[in-house]
C-alpha atoms as a PDB file:
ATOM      1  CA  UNK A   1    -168.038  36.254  35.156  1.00  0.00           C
ATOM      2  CA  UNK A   2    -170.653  34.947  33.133  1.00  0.00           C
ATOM      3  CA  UNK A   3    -169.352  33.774  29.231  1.00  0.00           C
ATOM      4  CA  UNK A   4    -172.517  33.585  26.671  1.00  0.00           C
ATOM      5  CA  UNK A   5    -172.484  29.933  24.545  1.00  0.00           C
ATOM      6  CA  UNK A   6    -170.286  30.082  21.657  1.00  0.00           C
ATOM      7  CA  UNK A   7    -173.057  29.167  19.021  1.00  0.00           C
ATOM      8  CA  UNK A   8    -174.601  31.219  16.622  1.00  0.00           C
ATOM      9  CA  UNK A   9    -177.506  33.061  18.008  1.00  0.00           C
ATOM     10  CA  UNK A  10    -176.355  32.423  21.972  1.00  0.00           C
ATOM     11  CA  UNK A  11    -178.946  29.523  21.166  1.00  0.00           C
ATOM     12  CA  UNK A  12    -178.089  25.632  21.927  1.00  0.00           C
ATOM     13  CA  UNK A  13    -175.093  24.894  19.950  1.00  0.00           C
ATOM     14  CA  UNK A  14    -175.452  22.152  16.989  1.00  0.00           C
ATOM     15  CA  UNK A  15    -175.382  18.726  18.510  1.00  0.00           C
ATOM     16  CA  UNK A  16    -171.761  16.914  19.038  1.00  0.00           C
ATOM     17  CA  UNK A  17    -171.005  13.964  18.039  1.00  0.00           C
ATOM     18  CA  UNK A  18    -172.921  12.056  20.634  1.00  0.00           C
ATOM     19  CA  UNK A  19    -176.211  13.516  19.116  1.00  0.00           C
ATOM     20  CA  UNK A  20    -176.930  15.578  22.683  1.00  0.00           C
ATOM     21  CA  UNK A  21    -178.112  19.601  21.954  1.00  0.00           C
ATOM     22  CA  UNK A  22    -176.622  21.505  24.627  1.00  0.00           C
ATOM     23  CA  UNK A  23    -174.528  24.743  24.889  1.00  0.00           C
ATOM     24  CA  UNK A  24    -170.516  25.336  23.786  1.00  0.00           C
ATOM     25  CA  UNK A  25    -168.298  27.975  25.682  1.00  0.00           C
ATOM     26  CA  UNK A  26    -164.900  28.200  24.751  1.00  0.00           C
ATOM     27  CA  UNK A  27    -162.163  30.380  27.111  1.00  0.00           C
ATOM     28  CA  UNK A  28    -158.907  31.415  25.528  1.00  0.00           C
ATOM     29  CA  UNK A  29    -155.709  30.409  27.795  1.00  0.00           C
ATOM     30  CA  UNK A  30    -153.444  33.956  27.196  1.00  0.00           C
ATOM     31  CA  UNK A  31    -149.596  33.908  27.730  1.00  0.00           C
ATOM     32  CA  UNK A  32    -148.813  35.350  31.010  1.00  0.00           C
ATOM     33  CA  UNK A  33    -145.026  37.174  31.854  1.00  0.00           C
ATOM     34  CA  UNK A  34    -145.049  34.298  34.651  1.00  0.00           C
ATOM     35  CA  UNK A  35    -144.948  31.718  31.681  1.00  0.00           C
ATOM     36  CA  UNK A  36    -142.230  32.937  29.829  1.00  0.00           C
ATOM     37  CA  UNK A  37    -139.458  31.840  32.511  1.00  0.00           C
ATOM     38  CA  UNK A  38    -140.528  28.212  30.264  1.00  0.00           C
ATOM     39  CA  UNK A  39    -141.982  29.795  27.309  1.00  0.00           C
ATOM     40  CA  UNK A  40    -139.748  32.270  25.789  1.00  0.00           C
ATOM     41  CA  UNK A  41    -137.361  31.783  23.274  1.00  0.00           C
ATOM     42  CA  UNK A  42    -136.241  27.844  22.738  1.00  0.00           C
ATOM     43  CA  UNK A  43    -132.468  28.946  23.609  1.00  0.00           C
ATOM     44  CA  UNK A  44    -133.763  30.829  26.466  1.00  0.00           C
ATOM     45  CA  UNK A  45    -135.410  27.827  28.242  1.00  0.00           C
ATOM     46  CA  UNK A  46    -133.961  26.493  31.435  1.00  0.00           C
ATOM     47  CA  UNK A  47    -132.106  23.660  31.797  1.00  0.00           C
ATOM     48  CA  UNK A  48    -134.528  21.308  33.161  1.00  0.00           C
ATOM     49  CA  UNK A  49    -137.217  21.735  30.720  1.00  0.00           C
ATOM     50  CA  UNK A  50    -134.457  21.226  27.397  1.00  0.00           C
ATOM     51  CA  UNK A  51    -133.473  17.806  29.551  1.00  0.00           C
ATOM     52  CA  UNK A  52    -136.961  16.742  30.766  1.00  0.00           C
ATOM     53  CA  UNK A  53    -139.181  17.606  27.757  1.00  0.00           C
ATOM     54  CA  UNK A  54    -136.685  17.345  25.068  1.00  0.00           C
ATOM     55  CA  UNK A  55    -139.483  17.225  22.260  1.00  0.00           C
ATOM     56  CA  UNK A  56    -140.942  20.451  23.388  1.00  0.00           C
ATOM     57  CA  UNK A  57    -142.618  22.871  21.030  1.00  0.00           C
ATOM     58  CA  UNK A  58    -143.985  25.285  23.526  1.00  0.00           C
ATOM     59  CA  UNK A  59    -141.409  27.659  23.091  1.00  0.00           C
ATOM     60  CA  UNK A  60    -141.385  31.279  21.642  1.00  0.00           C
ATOM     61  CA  UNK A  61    -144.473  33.110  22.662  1.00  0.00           C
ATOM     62  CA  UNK A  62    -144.805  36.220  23.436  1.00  0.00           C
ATOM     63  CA  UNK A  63    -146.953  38.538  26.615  1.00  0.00           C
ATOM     64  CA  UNK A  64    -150.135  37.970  25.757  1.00  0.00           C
ATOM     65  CA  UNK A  65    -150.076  35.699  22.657  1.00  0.00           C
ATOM     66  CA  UNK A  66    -153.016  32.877  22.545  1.00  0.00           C
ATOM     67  CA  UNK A  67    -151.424  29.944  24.145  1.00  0.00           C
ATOM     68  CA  UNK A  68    -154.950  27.437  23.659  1.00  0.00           C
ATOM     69  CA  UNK A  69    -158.596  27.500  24.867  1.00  0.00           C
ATOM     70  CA  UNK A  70    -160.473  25.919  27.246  1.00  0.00           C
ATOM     71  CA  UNK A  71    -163.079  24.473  25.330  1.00  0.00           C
ATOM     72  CA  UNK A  72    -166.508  22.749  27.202  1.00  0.00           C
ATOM     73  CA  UNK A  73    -169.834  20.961  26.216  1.00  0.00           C
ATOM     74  CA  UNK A  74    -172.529  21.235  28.382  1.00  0.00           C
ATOM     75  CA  UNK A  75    -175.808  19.175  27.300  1.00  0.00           C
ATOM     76  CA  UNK A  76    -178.682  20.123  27.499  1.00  0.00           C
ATOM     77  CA  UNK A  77    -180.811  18.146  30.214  1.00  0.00           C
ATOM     78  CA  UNK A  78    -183.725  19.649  30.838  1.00  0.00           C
ATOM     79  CA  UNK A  79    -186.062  17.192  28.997  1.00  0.00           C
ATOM     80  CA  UNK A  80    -184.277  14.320  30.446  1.00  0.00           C
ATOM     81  CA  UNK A  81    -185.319  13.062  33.868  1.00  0.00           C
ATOM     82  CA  UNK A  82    -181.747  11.566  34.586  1.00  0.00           C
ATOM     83  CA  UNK A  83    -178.886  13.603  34.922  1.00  0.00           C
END
């Protein structure tokens, strides 16, 4: 599936920091029922995640809630003669 860049226009997105034009796409990451055997409720969590990640915050999402994005730069190198 093809994802069109994230900038205004579907044009190249404003340069990053670096100073390189290029193009932005950004994926969301959605809560699947698979993830909330760890991601439920915080008293609902198993055992080995309250022991092994004890400063945990990932806790109390929901089916389908936004858990992050994927989030890439790709420059543009097509004046360039080095990749």
């Amino acid at each position: 599936m093809s994802h069109p860049p994230c900038s205004p226009g579907g044009g190249p997105a404003p340069p990053p920091h670096s100073g390189h034009e290029g193009w932005r796409y950004a994926h969301r990451i959605t809560v699947q029922p698979s993830c909330l055997a760890c991601h439920a409720p915080k008293d609902e969590r198993p055992a080995f995640v309250k022991k092994d990640h004890p400063e945990d915050r990932a806790y109390g999402f929901d089916d389908g809630d936004l858990q992050g994005v994927h989030a890439v730069f790709v420059p543009d190198t097509s004046g360039e003669d080095e990749f």
